[in-house]
C-alpha atoms as a PDB file:
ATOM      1  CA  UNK A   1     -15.461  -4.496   7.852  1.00  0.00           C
ATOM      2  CA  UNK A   2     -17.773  -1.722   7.353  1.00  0.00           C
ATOM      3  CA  UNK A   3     -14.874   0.834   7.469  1.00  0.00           C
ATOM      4  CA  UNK A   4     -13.352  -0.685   5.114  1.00  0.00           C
ATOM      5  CA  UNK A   5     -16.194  -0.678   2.202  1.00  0.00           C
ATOM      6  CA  UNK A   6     -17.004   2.426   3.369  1.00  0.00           C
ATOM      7  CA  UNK A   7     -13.447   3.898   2.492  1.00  0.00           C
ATOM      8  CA  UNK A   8     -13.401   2.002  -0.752  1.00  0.00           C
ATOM      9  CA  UNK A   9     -16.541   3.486  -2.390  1.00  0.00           C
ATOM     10  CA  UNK A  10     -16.148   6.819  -1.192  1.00  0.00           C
ATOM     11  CA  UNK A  11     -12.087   6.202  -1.725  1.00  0.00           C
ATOM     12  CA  UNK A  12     -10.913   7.803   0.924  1.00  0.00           C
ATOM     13  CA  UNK A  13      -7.104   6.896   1.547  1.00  0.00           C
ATOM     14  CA  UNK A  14      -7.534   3.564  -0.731  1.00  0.00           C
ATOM     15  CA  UNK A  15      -5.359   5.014  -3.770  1.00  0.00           C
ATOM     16  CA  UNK A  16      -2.157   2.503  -5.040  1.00  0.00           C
ATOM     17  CA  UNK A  17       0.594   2.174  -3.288  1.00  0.00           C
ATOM     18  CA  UNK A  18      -1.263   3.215   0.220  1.00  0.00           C
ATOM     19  CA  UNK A  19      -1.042   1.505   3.359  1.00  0.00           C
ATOM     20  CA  UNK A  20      -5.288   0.885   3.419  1.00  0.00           C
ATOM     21  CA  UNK A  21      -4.948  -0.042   0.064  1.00  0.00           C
ATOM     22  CA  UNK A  22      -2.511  -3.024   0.697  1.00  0.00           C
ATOM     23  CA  UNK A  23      -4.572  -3.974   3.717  1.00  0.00           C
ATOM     24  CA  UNK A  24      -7.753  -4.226   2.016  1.00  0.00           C
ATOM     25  CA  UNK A  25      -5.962  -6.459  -0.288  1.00  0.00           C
ATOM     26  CA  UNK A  26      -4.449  -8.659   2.536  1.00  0.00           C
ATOM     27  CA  UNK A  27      -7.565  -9.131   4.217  1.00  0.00           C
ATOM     28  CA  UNK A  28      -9.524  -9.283   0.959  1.00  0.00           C
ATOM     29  CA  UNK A  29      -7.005 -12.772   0.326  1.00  0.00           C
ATOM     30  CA  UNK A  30      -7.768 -13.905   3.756  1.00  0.00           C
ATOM     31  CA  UNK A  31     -12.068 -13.721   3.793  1.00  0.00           C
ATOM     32  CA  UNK A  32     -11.301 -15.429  -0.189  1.00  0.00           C
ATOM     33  CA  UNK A  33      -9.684 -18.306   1.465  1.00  0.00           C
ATOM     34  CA  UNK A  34     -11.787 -18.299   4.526  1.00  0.00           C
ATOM     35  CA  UNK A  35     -14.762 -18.855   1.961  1.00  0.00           C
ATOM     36  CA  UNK A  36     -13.335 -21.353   0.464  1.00  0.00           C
ATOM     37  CA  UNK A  37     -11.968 -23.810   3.248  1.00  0.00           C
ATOM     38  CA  UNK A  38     -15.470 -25.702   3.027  1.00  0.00           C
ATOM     39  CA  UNK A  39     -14.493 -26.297  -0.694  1.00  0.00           C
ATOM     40  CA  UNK A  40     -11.445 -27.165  -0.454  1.00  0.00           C
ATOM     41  CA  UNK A  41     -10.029 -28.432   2.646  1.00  0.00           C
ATOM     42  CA  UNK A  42      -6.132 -27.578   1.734  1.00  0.00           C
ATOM     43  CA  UNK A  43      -7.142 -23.603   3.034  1.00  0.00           C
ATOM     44  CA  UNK A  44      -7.567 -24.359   6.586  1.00  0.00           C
ATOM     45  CA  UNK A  45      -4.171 -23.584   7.470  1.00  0.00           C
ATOM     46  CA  UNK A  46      -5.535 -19.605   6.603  1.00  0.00           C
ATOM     47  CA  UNK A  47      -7.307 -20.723  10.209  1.00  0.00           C
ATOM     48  CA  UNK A  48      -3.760 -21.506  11.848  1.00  0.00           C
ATOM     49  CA  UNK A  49      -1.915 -18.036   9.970  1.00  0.00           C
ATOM     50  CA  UNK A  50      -4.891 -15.796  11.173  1.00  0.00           C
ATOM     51  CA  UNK A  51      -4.093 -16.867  14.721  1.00  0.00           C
ATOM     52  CA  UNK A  52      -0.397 -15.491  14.411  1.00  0.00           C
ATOM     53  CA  UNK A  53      -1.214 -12.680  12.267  1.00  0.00           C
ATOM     54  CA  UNK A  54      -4.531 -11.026  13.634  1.00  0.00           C
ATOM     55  CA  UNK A  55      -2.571  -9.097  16.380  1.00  0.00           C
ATOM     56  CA  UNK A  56      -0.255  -7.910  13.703  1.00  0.00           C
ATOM     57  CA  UNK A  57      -2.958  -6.989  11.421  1.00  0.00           C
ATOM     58  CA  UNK A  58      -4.707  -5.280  14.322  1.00  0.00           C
ATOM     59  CA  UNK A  59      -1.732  -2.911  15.429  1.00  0.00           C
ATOM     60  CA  UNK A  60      -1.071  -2.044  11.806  1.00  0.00           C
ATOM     61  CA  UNK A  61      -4.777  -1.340  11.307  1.00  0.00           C
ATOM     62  CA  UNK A  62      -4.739   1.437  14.579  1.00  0.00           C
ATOM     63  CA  UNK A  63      -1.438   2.795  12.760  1.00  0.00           C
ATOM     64  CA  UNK A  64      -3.042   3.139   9.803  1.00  0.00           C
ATOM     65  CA  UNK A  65      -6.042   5.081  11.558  1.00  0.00           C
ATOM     66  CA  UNK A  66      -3.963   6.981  13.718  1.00  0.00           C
ATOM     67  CA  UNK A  67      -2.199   8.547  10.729  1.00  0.00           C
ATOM     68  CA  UNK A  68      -5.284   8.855   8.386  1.00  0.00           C
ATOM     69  CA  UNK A  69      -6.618  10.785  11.469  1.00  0.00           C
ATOM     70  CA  UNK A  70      -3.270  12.705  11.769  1.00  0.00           C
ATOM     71  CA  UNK A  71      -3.805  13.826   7.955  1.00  0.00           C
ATOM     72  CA  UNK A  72      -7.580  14.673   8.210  1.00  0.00           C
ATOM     73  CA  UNK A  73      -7.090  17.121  11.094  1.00  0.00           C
ATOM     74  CA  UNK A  74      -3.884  19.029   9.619  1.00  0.00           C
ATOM     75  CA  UNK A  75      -6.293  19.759   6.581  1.00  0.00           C
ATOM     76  CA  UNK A  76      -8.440  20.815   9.092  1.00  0.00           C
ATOM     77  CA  UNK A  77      -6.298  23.113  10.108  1.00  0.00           C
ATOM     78  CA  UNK A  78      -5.337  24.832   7.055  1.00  0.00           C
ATOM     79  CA  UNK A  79      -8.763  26.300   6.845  1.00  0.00           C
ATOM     80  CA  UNK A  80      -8.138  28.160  10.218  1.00  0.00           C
ATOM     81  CA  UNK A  81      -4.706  30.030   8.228  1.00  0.00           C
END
């Protein structure tokens, strides 16, 4: 969780129409209903999706990393030309 604020103050890969950018969002949805389950008790299936979709989330969280990593490094890189 601290990546993520971290990337959106200093917005680093968190422009429109970006993969981080959508994920934010997604998990953004899912801490809002989280928060609210005590509320209003017609969120708690967010409890049941989570189960299903955390390993999902997770993978596409590495990918994301992996190719944010990728991207960082070729700039690297172009210094060395």
């Amino acid at each position: 969780m601290l990546d993520m604020i971290i990337h959106e103050l200093k917005t680093w890969f968190t422009n429109k129409n970006s993969n981080r950018y959508y994920y934010h969002r997604i998990v953004l949805v899912c801490v809002s209903l989280m928060a609210l389950t005590p509320l209003i008790n017609a969120f708690f299936f967010i409890y049941y999706l989570l189960v299903f979709i955390a390993p999902f989330m997770a993978v596409y969280y590495t990918v994301i990393c992996y190719r944010e990593t990728r991207v960082v490094k070729a700039k690297e890189l172009i210094h060395l030309k």
